[in-house]
Structures are given as structure tokens and as C-alpha cells.
N, C-alpha and C. Protein backbone atom coordinates (compact mmCIF):
# COMPACT_ATOMS: atom_id res chain seq x y z
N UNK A 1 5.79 12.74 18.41
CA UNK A 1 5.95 11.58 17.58
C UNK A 1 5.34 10.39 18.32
N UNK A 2 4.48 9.69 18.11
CA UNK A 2 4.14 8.42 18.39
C UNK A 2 5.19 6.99 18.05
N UNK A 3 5.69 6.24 19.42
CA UNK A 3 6.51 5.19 19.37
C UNK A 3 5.51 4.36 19.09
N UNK A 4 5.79 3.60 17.70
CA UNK A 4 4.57 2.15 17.43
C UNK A 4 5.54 1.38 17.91
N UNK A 5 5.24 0.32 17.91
CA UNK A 5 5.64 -0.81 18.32
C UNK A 5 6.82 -0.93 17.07
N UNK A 6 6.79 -1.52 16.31
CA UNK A 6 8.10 -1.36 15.22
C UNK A 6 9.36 -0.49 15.53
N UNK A 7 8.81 0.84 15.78
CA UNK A 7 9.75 1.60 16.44
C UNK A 7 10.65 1.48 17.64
N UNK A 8 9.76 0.73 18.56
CA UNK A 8 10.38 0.47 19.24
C UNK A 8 11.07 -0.29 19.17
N UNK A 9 10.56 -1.55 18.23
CA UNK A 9 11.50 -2.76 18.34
C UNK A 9 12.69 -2.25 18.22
N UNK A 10 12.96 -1.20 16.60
CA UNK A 10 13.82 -1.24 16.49
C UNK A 10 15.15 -0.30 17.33
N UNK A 11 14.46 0.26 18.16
CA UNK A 11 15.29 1.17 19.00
C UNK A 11 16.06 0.30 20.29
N UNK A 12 14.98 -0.79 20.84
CA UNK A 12 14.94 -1.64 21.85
C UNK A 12 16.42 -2.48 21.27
N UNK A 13 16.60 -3.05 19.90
CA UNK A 13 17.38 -4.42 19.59
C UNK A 13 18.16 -3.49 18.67
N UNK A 14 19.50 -3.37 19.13
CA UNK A 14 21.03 -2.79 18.99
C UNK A 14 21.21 -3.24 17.56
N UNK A 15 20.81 -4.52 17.56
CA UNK A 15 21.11 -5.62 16.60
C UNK A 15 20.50 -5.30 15.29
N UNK A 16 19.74 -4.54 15.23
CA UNK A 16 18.29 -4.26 14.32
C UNK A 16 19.19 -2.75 13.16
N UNK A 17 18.91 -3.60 11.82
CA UNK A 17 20.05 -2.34 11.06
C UNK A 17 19.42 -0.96 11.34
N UNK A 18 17.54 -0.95 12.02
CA UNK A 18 17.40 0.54 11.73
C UNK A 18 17.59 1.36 13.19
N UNK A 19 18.26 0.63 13.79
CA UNK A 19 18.65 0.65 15.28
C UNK A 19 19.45 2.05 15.49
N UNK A 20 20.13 2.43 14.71
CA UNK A 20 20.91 3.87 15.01
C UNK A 20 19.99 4.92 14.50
N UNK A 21 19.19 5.03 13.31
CA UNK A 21 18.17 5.39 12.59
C UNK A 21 17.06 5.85 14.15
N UNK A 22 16.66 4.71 14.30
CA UNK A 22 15.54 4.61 15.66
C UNK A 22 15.85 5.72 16.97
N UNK A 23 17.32 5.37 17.33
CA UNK A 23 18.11 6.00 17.87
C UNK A 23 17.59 8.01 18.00
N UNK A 24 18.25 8.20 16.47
CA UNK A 24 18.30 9.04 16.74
C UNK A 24 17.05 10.42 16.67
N UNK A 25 16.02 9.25 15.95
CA UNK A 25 14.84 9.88 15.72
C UNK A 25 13.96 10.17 17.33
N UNK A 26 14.37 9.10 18.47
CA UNK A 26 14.30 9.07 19.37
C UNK A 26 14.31 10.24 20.46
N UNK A 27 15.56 10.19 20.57
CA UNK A 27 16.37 10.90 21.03
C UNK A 27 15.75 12.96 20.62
N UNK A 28 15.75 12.75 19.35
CA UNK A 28 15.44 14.30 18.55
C UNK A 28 14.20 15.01 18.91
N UNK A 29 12.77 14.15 19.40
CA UNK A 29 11.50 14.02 19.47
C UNK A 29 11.41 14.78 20.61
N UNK A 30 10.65 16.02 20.43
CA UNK A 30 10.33 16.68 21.49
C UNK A 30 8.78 16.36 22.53
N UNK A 31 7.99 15.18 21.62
CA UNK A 31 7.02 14.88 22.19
C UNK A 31 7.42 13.24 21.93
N UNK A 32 7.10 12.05 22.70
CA UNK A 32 7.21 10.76 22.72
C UNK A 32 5.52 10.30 23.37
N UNK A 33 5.10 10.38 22.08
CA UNK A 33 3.82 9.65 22.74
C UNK A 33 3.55 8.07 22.26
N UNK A 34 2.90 7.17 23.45
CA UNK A 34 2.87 5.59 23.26
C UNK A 34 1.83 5.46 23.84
N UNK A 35 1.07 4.46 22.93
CA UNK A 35 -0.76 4.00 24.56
C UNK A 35 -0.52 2.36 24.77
N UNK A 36 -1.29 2.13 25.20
CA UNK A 36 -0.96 1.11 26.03
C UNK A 36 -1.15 -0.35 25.11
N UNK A 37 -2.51 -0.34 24.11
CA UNK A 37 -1.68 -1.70 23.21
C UNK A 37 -0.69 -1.41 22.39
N UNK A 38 0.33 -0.73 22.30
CA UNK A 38 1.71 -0.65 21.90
C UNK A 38 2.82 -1.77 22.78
N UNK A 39 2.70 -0.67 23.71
CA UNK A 39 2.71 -1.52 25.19
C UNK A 39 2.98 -3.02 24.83
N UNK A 40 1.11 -3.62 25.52
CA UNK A 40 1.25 -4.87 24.87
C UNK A 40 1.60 -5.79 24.13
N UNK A 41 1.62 -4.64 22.97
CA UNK A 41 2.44 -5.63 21.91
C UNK A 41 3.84 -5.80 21.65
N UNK A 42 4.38 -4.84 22.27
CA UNK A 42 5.47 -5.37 22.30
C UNK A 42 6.21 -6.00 22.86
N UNK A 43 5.94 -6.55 24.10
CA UNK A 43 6.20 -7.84 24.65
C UNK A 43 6.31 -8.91 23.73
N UNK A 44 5.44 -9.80 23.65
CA UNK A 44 5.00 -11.17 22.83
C UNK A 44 5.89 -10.58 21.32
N UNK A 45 6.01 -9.06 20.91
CA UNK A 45 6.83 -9.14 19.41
C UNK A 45 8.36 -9.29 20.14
N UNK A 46 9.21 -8.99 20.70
CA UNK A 46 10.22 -9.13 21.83
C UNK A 46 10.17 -10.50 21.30
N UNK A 47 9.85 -11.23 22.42
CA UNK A 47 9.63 -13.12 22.57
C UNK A 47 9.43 -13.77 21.35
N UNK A 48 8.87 -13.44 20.42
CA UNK A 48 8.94 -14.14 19.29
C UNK A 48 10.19 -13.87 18.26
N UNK A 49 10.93 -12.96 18.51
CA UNK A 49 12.01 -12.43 17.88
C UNK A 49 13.04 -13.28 19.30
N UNK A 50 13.01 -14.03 20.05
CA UNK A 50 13.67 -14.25 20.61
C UNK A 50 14.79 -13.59 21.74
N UNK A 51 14.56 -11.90 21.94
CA UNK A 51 14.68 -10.99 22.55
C UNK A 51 14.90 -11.25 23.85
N UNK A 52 15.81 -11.10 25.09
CA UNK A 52 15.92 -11.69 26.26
C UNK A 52 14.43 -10.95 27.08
N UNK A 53 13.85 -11.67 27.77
CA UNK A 53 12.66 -11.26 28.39
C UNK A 53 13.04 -10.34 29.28
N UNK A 54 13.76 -10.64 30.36
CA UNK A 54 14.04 -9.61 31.54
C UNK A 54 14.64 -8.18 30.97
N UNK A 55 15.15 -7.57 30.29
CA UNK A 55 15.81 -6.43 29.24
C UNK A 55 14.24 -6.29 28.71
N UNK A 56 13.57 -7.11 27.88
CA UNK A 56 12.53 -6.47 27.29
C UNK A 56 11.55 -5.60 28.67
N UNK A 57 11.17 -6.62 29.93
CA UNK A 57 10.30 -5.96 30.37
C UNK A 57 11.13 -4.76 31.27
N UNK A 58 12.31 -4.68 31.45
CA UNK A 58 13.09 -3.50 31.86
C UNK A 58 12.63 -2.60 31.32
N UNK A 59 12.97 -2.44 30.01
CA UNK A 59 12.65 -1.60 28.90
C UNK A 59 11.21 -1.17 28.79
N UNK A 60 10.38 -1.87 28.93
CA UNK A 60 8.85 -1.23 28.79
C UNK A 60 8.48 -0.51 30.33
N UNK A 61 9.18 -1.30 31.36
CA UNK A 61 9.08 -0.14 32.76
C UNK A 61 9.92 1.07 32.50
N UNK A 62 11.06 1.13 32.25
CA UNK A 62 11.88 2.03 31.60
C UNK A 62 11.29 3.46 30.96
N UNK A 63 9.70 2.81 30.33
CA UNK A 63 9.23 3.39 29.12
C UNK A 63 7.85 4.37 30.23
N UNK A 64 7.25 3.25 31.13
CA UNK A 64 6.32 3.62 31.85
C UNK A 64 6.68 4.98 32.88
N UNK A 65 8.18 4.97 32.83
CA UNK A 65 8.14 5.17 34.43
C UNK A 65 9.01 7.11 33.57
N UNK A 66 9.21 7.03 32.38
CA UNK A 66 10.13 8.24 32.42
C UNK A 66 8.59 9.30 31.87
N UNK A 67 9.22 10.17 32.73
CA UNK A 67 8.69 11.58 32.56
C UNK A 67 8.70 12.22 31.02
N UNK A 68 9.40 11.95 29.89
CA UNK A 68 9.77 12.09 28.86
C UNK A 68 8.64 11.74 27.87
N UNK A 69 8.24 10.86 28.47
CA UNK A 69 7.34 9.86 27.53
C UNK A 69 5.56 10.01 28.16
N UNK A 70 4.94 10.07 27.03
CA UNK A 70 3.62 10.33 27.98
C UNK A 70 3.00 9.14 26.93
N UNK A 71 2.45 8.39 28.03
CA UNK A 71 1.32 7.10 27.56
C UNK A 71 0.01 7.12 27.83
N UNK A 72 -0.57 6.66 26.73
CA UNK A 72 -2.32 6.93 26.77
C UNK A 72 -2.98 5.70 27.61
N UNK A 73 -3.68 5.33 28.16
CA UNK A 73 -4.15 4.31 28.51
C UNK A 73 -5.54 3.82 27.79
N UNK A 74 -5.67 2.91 26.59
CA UNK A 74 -6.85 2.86 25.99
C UNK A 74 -7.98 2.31 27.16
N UNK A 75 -8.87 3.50 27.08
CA UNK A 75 -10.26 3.22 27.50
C UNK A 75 -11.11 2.50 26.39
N UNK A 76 -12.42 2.37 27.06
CA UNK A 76 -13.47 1.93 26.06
C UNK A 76 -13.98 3.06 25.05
N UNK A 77 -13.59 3.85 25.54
CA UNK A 77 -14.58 5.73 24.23
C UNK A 77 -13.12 5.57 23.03
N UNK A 78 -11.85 5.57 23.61
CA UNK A 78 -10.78 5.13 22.41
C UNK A 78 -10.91 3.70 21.68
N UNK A 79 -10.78 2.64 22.20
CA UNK A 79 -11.52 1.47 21.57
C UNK A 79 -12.29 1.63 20.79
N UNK A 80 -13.27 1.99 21.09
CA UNK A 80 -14.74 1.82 20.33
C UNK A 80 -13.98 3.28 18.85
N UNK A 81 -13.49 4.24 19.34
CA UNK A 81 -13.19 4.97 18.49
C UNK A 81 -12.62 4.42 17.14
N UNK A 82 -11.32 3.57 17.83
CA UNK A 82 -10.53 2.49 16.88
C UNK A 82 -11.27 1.60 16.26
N UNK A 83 -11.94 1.31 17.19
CA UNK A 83 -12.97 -0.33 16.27
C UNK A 83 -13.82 0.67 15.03
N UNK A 84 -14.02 2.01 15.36
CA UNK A 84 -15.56 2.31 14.42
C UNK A 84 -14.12 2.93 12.84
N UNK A 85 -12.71 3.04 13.25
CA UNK A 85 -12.06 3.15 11.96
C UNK A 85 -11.81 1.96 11.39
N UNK A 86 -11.44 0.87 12.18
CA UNK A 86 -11.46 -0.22 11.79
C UNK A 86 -12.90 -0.50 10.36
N UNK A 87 -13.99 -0.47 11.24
CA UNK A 87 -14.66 -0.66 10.16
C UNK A 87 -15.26 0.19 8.72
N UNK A 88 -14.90 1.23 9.16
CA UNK A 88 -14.91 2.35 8.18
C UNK A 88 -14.28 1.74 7.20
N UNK A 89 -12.71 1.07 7.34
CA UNK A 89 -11.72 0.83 6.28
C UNK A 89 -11.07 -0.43 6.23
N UNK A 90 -12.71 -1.19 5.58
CA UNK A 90 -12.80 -2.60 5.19
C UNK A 90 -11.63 -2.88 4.12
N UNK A 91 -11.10 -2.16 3.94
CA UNK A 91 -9.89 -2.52 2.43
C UNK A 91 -8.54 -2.48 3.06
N UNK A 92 -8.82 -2.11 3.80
CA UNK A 92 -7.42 -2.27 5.08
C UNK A 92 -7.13 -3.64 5.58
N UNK A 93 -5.71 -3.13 6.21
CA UNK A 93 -5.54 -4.66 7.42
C UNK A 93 -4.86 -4.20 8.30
N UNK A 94 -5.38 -3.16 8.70
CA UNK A 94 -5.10 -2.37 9.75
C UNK A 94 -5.40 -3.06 11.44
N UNK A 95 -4.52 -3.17 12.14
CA UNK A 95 -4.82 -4.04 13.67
C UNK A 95 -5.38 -2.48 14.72
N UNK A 96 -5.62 -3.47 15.06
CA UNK A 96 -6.53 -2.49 16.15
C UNK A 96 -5.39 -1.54 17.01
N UNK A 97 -4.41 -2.21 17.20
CA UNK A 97 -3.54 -0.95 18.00
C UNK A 97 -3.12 -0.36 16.71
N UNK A 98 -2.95 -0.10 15.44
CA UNK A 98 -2.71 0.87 14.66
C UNK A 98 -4.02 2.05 14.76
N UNK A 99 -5.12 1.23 14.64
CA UNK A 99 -6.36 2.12 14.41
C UNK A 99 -5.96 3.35 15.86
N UNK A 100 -5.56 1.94 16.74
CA UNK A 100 -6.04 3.45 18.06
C UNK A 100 -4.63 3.91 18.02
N UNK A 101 -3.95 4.18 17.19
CA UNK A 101 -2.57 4.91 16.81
C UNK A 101 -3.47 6.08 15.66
N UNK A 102 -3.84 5.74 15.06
CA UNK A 102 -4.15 6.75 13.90
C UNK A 102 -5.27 7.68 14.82
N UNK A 103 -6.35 6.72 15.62
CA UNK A 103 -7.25 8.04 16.13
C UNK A 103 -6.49 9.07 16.99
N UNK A 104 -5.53 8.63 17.94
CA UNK A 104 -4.84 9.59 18.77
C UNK A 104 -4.28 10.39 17.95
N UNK A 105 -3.23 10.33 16.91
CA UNK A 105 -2.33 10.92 16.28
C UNK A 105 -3.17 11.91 15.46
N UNK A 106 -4.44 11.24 15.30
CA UNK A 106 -5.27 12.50 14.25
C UNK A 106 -5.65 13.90 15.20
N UNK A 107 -5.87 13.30 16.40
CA UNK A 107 -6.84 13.68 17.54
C UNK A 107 -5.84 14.74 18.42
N UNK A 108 -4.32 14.17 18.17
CA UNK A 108 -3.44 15.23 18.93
C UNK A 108 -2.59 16.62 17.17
N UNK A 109 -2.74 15.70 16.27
CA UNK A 109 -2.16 16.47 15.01
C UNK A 109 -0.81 16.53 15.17
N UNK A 110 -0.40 15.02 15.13
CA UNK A 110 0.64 14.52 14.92
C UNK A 110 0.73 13.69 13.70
N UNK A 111 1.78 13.57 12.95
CA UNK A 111 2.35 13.33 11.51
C UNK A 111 3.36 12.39 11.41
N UNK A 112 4.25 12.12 12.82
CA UNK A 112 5.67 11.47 12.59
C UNK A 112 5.22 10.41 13.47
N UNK A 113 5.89 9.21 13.12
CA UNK A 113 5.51 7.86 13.77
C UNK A 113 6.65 7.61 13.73
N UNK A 114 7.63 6.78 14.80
CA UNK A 114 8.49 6.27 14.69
C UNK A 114 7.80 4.44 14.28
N UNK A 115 8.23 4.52 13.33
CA UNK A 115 7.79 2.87 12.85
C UNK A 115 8.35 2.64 11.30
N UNK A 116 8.16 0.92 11.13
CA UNK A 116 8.30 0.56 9.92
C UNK A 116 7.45 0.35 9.15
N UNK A 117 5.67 0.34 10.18
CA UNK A 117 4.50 -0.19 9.51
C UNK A 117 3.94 0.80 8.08
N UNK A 118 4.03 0.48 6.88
CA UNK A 118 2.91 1.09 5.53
C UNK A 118 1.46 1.62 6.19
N UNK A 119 1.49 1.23 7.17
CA UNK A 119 -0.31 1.47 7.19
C UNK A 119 0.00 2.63 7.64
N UNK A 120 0.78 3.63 8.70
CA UNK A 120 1.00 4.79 8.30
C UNK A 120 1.23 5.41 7.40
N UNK A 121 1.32 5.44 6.51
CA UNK A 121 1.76 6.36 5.27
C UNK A 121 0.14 5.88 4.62
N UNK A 122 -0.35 5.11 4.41
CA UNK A 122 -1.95 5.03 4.07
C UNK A 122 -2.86 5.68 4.76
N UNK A 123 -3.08 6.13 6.19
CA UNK A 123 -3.58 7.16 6.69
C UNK A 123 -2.83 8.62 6.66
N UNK A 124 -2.22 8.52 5.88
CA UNK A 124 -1.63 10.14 5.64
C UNK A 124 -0.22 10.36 6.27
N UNK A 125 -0.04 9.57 7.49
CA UNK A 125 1.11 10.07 8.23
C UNK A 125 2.37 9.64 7.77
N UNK A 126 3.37 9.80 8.56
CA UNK A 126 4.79 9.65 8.28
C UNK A 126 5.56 8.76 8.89
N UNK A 127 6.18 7.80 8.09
CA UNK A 127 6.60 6.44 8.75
C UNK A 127 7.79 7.00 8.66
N UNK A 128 8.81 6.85 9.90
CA UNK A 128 10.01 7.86 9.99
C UNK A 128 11.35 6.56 9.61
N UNK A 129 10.67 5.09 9.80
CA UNK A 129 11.81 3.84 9.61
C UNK A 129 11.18 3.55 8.31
């Protein structure tokens, strides 16, 4: 299953109604895959939700450091991969860390996303929040 960022939020913030939901989809996932603008973004989404900073970046070392979880590190051959779906699918509003979510997930033949984002379910896959 790929953790998007949504997913995480909502697993990260207790507070969040899909928080037990997140939980347990979590928890169930025999594969936890995340790349690195996920990562990124979820910092600054944290902070703008007002999220305590020190807990958030706990949580993303938390994320780096467990054996459980395997993270991609976007290179430039994934980038450029993402940017060339990006433009493929001008009718979209698809962000660039989704794109390089959809190329991995196509690329490993994965289906389940932990997230709330629609733009999964528009590339075929499965938005599990």
C-alpha cells in the first residue's frame, strides 16, 4: 500500500475522524511503501493544519528509520517519469508527488493507497480513506 500524504495526515492527527480508519488500514498492510515528496509534503501540510512541529518531525523520523516501511528516494529518471504523466494528463490537477505516486504504484502493481486524494481513483487505483 502506498502512504500519500493524506494518509498520513490522517493516521499522524488522533484528532482526524478518519484517524481509527487510517489506523487500522495501517497497521493491516503487509507492504508500506512512501517516497520522498510525500515526505516533504507532509511537513508544511502538518504546520498549516497547525500540528505541533516537534511530534510531526518525530513522526516522519519515526517513518524513515522503521524497517517496516520502505521509502523511495525520487531521483531525476522518477521525476522526469512523473513530469512526462503530468503532461500526458493536461485535464488533470494532478501535483507532482501524486504523479510520482501513480508511476511507482503502476511500476510496483499496487492498487491500495492509503489516502483521501480523488486523483487516485482517476488513475484506476484505490483510495482506502
Amino acid at each position: 500500500m502506498l502512504l500519500d500524504t493524506s494518509g498520513l495526515l490522517c493516521y499522524f492527527d488522533a484528532a482526524d475522524d478518519r484517524h481509527a480508519n487510517a489506523d487500522a488500514y495501517f497497521h493491516a498492510a503487509p507492504l508500506r511503501l512512501v517516497h520522498s515528496y510525500i515526505l516533504a509534503e507532509f511537513i508544511p501540510l502538518c504546520q498549516v493544519r497547525g500540528l505541533n512541529r516537534s511530534a510531526t518531525l518525530s513522526f516522519v523520523e519515526d517513518l524513515m528509520l522503521s524497517p517496516r516501511i520502505e521509502i523511495i528516494w525520487v531521483d531525476e529518471a522518477l521525476h522526469q517519469s512523473a513530469f512526462a504523466l503530468l503532461q500526458a494528463r493536461l485535464d488533470k490537477t494532478y501535483s507532482l508527488c501524486d504523479a510520482v505516486s501513480f508511476v511507482l504504484m503502476k511500476g510496483r502493481g499496487l492498487m491500495d493507497a492509503l489516502t483521501t486524494d480523488h486523483h487516485f481513483e482517476q488513475e484506476g487505483f484505490r483510495r482506502l480513506l
